[in-house]
PDB file of N, CA and C in Angstrom:
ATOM      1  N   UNK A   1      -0.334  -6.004  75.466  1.00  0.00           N
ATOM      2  CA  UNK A   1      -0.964  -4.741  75.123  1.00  0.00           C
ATOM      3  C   UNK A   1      -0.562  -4.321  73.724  1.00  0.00           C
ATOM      4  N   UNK A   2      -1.466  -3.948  73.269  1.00  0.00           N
ATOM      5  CA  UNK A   2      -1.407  -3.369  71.556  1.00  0.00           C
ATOM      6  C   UNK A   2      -0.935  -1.805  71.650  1.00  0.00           C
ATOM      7  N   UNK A   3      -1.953  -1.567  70.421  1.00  0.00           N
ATOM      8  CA  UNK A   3      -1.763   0.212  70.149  1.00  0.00           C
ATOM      9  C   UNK A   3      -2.864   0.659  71.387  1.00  0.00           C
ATOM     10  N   UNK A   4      -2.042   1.833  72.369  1.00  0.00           N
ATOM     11  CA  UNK A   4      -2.744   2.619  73.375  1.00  0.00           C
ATOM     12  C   UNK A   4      -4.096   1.878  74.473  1.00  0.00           C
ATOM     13  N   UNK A   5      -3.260   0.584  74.343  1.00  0.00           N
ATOM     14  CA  UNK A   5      -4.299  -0.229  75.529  1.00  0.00           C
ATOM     15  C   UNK A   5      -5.290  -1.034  74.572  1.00  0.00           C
ATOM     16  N   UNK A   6      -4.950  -1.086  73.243  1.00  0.00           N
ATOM     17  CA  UNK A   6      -6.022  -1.633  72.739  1.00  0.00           C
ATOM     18  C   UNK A   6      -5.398  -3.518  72.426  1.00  0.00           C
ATOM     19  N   UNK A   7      -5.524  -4.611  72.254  1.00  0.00           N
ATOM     20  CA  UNK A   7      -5.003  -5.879  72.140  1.00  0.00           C
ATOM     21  C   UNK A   7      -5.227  -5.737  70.685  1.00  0.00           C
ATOM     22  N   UNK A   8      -4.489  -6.685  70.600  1.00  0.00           N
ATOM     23  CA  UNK A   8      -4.753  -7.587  68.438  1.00  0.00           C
ATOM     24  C   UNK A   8      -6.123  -7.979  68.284  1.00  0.00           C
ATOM     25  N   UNK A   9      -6.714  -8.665  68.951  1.00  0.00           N
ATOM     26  CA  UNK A   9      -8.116  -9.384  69.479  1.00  0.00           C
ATOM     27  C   UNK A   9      -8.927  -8.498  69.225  1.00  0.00           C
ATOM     28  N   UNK A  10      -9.050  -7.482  69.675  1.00  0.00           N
ATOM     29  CA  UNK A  10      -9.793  -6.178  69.618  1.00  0.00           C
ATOM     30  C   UNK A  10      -9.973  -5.372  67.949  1.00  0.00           C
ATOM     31  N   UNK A  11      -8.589  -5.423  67.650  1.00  0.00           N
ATOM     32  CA  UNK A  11      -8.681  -4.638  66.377  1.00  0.00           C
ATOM     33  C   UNK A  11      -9.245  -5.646  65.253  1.00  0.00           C
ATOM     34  N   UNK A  12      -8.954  -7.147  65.967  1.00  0.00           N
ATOM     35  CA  UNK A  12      -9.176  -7.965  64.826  1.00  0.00           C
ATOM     36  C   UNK A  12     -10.966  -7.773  64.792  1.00  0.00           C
ATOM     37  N   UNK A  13     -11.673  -8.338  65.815  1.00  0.00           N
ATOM     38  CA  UNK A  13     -13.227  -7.350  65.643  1.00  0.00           C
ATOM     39  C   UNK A  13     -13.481  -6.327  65.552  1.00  0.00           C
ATOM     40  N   UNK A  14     -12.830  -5.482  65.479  1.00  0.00           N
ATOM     41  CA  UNK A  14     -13.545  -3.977  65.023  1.00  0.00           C
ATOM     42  C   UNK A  14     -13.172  -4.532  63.230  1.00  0.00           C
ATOM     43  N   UNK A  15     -12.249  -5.158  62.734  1.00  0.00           N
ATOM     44  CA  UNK A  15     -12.003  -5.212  61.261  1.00  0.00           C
ATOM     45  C   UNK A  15     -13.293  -5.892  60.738  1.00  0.00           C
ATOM     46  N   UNK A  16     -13.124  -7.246  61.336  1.00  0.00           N
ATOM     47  CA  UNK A  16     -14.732  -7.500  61.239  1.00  0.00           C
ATOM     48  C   UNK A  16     -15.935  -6.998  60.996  1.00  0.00           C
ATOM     49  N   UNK A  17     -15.882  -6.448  62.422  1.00  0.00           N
ATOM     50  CA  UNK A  17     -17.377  -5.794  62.296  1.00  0.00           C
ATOM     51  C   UNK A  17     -17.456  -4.677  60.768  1.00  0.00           C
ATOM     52  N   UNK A  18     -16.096  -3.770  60.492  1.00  0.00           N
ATOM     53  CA  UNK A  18     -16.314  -2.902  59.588  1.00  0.00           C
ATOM     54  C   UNK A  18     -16.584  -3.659  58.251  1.00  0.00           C
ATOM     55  N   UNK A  19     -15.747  -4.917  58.144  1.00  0.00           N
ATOM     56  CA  UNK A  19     -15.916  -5.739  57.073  1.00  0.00           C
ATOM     57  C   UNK A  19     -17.520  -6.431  56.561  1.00  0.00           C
ATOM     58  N   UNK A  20     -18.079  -6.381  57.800  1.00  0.00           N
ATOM     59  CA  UNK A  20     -19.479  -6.941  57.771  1.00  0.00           C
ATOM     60  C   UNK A  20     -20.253  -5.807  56.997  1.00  0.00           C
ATOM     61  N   UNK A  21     -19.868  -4.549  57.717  1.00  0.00           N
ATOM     62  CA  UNK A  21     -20.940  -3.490  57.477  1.00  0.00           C
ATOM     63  C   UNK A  21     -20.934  -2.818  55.995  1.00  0.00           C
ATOM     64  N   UNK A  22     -19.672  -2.873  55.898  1.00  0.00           N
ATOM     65  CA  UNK A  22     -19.310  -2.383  54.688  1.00  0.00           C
ATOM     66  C   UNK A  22     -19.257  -2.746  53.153  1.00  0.00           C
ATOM     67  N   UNK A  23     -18.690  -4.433  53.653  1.00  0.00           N
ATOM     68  CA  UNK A  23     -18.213  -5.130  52.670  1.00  0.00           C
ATOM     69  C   UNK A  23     -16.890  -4.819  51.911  1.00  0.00           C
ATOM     70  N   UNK A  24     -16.277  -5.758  51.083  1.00  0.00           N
ATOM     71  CA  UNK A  24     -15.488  -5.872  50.850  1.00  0.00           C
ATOM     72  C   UNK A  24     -14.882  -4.926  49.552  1.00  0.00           C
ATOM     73  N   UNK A  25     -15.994  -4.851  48.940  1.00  0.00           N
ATOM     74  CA  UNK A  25     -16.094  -4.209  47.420  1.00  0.00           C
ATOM     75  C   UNK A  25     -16.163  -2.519  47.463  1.00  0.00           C
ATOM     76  N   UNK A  26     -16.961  -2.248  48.356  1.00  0.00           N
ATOM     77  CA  UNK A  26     -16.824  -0.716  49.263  1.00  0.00           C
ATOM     78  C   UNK A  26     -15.176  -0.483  49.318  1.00  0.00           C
ATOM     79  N   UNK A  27     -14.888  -1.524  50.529  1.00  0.00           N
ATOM     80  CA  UNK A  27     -13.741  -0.807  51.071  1.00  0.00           C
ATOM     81  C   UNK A  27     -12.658  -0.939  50.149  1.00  0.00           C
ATOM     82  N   UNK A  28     -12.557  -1.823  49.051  1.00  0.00           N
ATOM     83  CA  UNK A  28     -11.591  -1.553  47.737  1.00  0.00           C
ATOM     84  C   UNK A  28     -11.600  -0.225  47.604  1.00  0.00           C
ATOM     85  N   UNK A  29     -12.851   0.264  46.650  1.00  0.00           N
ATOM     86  CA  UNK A  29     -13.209   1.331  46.265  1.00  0.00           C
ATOM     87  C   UNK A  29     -12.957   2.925  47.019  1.00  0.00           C
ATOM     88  N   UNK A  30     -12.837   2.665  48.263  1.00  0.00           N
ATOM     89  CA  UNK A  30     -12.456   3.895  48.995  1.00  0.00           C
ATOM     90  C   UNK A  30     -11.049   3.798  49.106  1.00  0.00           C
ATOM     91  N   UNK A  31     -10.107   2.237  49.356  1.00  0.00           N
ATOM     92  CA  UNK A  31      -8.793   2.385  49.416  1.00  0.00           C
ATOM     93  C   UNK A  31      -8.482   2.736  47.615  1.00  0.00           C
ATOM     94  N   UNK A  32      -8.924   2.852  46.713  1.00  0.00           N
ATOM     95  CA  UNK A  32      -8.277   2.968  45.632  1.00  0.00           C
ATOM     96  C   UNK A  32      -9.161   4.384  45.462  1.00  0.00           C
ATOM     97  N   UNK A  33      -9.738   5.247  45.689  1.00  0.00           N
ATOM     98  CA  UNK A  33      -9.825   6.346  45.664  1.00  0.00           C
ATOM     99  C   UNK A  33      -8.921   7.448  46.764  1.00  0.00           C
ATOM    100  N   UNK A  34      -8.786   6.604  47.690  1.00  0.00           N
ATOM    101  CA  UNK A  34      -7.711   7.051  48.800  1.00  0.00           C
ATOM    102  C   UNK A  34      -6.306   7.342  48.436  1.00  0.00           C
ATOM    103  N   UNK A  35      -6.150   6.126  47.748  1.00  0.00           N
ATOM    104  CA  UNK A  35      -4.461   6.077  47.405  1.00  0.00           C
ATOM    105  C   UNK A  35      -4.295   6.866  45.359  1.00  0.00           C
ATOM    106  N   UNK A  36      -5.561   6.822  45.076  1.00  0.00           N
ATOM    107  CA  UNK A  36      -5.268   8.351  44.188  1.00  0.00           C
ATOM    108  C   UNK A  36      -5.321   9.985  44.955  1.00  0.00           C
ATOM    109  N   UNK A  37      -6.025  10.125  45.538  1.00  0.00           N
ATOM    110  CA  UNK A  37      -5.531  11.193  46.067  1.00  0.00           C
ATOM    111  C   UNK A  37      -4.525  11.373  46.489  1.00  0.00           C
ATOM    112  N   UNK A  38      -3.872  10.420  47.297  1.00  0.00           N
ATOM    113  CA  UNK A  38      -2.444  10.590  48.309  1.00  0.00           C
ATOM    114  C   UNK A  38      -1.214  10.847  46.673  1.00  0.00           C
ATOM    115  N   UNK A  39      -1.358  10.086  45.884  1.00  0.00           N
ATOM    116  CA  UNK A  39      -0.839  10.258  44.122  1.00  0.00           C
ATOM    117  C   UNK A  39      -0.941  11.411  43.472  1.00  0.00           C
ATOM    118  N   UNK A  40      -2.174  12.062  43.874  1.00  0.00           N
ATOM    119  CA  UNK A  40      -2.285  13.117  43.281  1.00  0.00           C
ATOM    120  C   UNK A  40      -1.260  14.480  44.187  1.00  0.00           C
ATOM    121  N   UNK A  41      -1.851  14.057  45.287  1.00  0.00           N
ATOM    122  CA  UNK A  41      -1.130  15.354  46.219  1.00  0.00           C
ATOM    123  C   UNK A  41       0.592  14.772  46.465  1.00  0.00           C
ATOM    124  N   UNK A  42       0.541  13.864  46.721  1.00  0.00           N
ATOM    125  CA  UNK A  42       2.681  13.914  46.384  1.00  0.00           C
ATOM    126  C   UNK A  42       3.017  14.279  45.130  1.00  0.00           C
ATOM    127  N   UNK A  43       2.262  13.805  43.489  1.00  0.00           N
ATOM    128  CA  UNK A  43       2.850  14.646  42.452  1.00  0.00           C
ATOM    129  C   UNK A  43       2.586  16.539  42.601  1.00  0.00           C
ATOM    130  N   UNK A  44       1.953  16.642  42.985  1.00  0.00           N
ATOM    131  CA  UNK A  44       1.539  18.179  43.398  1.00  0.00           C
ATOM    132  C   UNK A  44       2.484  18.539  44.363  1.00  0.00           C
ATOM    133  N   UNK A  45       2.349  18.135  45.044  1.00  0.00           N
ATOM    134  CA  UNK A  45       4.110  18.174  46.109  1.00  0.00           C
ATOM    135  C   UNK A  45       5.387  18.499  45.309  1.00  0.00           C
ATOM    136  N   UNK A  46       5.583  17.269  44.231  1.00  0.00           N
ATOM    137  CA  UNK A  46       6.842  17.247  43.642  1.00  0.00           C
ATOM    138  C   UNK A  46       7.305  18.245  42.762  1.00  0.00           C
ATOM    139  N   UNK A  47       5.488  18.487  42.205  1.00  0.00           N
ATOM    140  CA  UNK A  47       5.906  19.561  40.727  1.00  0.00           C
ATOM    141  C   UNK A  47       6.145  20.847  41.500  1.00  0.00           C
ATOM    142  N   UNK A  48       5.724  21.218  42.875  1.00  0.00           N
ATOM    143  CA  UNK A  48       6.433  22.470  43.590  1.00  0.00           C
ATOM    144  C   UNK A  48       4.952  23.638  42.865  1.00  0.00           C
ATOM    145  N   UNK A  49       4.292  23.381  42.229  1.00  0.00           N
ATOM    146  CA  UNK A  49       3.305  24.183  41.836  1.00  0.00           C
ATOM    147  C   UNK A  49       2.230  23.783  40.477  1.00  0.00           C
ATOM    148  N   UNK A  50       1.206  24.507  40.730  1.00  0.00           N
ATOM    149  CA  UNK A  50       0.655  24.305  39.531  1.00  0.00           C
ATOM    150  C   UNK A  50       0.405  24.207  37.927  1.00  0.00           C
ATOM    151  N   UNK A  51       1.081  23.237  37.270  1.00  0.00           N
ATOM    152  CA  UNK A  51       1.188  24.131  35.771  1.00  0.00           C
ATOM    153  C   UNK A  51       0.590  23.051  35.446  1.00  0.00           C
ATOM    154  N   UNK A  52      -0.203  23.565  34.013  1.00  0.00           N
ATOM    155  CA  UNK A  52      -1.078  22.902  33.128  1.00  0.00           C
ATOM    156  C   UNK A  52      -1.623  22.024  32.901  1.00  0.00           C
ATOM    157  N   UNK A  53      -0.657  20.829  32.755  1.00  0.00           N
ATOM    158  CA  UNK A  53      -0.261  19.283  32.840  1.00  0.00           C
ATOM    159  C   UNK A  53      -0.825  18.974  33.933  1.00  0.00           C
ATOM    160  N   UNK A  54      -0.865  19.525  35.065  1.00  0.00           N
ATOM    161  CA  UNK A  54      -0.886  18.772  36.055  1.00  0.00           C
ATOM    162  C   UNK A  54      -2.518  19.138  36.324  1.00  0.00           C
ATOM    163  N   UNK A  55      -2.925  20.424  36.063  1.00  0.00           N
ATOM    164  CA  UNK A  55      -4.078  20.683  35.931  1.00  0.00           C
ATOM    165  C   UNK A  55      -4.994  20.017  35.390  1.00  0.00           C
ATOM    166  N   UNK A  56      -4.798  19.165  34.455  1.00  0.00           N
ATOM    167  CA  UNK A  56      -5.488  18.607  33.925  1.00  0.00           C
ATOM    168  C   UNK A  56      -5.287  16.991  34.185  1.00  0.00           C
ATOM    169  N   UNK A  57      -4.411  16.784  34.274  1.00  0.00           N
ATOM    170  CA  UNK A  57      -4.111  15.580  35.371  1.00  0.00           C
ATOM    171  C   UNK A  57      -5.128  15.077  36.776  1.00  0.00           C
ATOM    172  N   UNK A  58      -5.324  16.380  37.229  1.00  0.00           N
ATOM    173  CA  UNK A  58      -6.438  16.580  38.201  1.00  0.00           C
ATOM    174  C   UNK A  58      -7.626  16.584  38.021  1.00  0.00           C
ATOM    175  N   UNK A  59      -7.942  17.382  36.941  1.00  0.00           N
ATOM    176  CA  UNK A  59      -9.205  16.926  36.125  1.00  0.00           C
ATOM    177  C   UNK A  59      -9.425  15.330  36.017  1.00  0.00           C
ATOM    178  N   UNK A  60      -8.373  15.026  35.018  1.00  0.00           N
ATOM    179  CA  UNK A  60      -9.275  13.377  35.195  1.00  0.00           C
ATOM    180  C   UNK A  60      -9.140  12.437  36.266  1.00  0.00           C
ATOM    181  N   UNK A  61      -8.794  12.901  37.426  1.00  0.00           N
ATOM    182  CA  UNK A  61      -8.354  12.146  38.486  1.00  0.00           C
ATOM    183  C   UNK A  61      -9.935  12.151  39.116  1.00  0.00           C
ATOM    184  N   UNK A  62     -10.564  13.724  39.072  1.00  0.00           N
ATOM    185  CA  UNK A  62     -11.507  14.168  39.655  1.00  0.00           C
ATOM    186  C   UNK A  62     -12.692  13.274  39.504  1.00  0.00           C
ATOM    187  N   UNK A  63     -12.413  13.262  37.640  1.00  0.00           N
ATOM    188  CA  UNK A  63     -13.502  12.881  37.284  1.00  0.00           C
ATOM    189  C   UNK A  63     -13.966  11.190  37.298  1.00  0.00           C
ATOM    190  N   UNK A  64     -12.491  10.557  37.536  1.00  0.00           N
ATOM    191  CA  UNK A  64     -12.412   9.460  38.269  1.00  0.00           C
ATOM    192  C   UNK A  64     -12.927   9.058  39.173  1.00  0.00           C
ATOM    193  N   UNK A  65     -12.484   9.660  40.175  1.00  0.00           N
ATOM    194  CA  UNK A  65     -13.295   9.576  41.755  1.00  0.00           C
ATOM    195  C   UNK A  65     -14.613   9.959  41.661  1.00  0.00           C
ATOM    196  N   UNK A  66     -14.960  10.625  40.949  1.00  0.00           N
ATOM    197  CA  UNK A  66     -16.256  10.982  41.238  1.00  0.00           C
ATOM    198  C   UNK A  66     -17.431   9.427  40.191  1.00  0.00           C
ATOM    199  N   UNK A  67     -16.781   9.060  39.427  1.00  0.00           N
ATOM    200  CA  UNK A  67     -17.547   7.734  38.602  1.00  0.00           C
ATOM    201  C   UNK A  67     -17.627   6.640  39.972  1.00  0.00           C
ATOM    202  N   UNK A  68     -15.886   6.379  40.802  1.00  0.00           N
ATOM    203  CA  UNK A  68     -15.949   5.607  41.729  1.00  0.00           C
ATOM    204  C   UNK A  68     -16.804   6.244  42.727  1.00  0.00           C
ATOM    205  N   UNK A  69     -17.049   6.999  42.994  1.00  0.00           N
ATOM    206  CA  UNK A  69     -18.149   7.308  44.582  1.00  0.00           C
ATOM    207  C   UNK A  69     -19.743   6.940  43.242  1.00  0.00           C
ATOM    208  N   UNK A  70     -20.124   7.432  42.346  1.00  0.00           N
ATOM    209  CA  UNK A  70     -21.236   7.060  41.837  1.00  0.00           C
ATOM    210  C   UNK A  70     -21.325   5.534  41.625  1.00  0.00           C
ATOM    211  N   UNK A  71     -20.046   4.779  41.130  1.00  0.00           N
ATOM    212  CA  UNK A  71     -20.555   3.305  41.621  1.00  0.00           C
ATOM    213  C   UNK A  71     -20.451   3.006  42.710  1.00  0.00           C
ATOM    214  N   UNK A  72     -19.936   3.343  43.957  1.00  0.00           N
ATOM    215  CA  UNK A  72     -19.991   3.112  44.958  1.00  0.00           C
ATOM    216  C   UNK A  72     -21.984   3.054  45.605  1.00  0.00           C
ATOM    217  N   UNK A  73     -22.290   4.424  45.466  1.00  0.00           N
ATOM    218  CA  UNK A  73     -23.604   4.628  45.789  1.00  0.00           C
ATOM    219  C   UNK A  73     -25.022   3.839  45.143  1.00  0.00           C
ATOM    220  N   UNK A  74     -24.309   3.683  44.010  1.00  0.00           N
ATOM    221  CA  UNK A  74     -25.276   2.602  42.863  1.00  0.00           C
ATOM    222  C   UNK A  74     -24.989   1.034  43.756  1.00  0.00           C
ATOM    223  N   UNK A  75     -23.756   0.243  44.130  1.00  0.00           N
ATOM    224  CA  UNK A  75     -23.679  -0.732  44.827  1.00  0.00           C
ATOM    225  C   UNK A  75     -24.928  -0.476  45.907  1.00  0.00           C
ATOM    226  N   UNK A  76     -24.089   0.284  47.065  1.00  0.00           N
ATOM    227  CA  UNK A  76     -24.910   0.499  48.213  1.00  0.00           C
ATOM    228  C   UNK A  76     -26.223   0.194  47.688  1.00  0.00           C
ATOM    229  N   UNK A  77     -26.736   1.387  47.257  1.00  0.00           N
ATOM    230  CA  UNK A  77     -28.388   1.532  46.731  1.00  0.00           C
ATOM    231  C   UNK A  77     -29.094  -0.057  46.213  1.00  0.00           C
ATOM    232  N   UNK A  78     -27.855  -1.177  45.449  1.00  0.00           N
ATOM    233  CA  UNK A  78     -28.864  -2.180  44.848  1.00  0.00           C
ATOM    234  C   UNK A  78     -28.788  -3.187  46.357  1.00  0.00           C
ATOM    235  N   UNK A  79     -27.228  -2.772  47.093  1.00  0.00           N
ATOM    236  CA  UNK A  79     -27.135  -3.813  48.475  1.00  0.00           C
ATOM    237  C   UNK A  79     -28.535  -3.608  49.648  1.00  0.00           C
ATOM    238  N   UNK A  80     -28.863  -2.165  49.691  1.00  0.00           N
ATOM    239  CA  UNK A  80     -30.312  -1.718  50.316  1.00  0.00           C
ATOM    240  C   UNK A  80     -31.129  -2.998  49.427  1.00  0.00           C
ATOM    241  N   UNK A  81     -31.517  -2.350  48.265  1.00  0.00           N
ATOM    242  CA  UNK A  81     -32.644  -3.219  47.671  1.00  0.00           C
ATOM    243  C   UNK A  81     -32.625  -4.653  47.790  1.00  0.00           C
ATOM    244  N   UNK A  82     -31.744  -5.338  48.016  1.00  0.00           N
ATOM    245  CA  UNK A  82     -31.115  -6.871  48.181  1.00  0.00           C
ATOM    246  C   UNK A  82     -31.694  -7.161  49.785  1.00  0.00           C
ATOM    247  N   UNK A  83     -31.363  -6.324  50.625  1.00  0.00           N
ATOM    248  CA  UNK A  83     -31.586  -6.722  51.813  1.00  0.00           C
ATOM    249  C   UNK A  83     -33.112  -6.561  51.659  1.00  0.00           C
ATOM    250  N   UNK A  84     -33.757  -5.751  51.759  1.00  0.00           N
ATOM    251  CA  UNK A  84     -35.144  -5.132  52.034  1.00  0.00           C
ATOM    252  C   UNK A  84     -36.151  -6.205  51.179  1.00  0.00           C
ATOM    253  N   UNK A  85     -35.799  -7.317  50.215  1.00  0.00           N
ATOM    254  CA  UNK A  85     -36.191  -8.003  49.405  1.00  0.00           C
ATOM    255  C   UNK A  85     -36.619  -9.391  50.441  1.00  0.00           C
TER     256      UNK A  85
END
């Protein structure tokens, strides 16, 4: 028995299946937008509050993530057109 009744076997196809659906290049892109946020909010943690620096730190973090979700959606959008072809 695995995690809460679930086997290895099990999780290993659900990875699969997400790997199929998703692809590989997706799920980069969300783990490296993931693990800037978690970066952003422990330095925000550390500095104990907001000052300037960090304000703007956030800014380009923002504006980061937001280029990665627009290539993200530009992928998707040409992976639609690829299939439907």
């Amino acid at each position: 028995m695995g995690l809460g009744g679930i086997s290895i076997w099990q999780l290993l196809i659900v990875l699969v299946i997400v790997l199929l659906l998703f692809g590989t290049k997706k799920l980069r892109n969300l783990g490296t937008d993931l693990g800037g946020a978690v970066k952003g909010f422990r330095s925000s943690m550390k500095d104990g509050g907001a000052s300037e620096s960090s304000e703007s730190t956030e800014e380009g973090e923002s504006a980061t993530q937001t280029e990665s979700l627009t290539e993200s959606a530009e992928t998707a959008e040409a992976d639609k057109s690829k299939s439907n072809v």
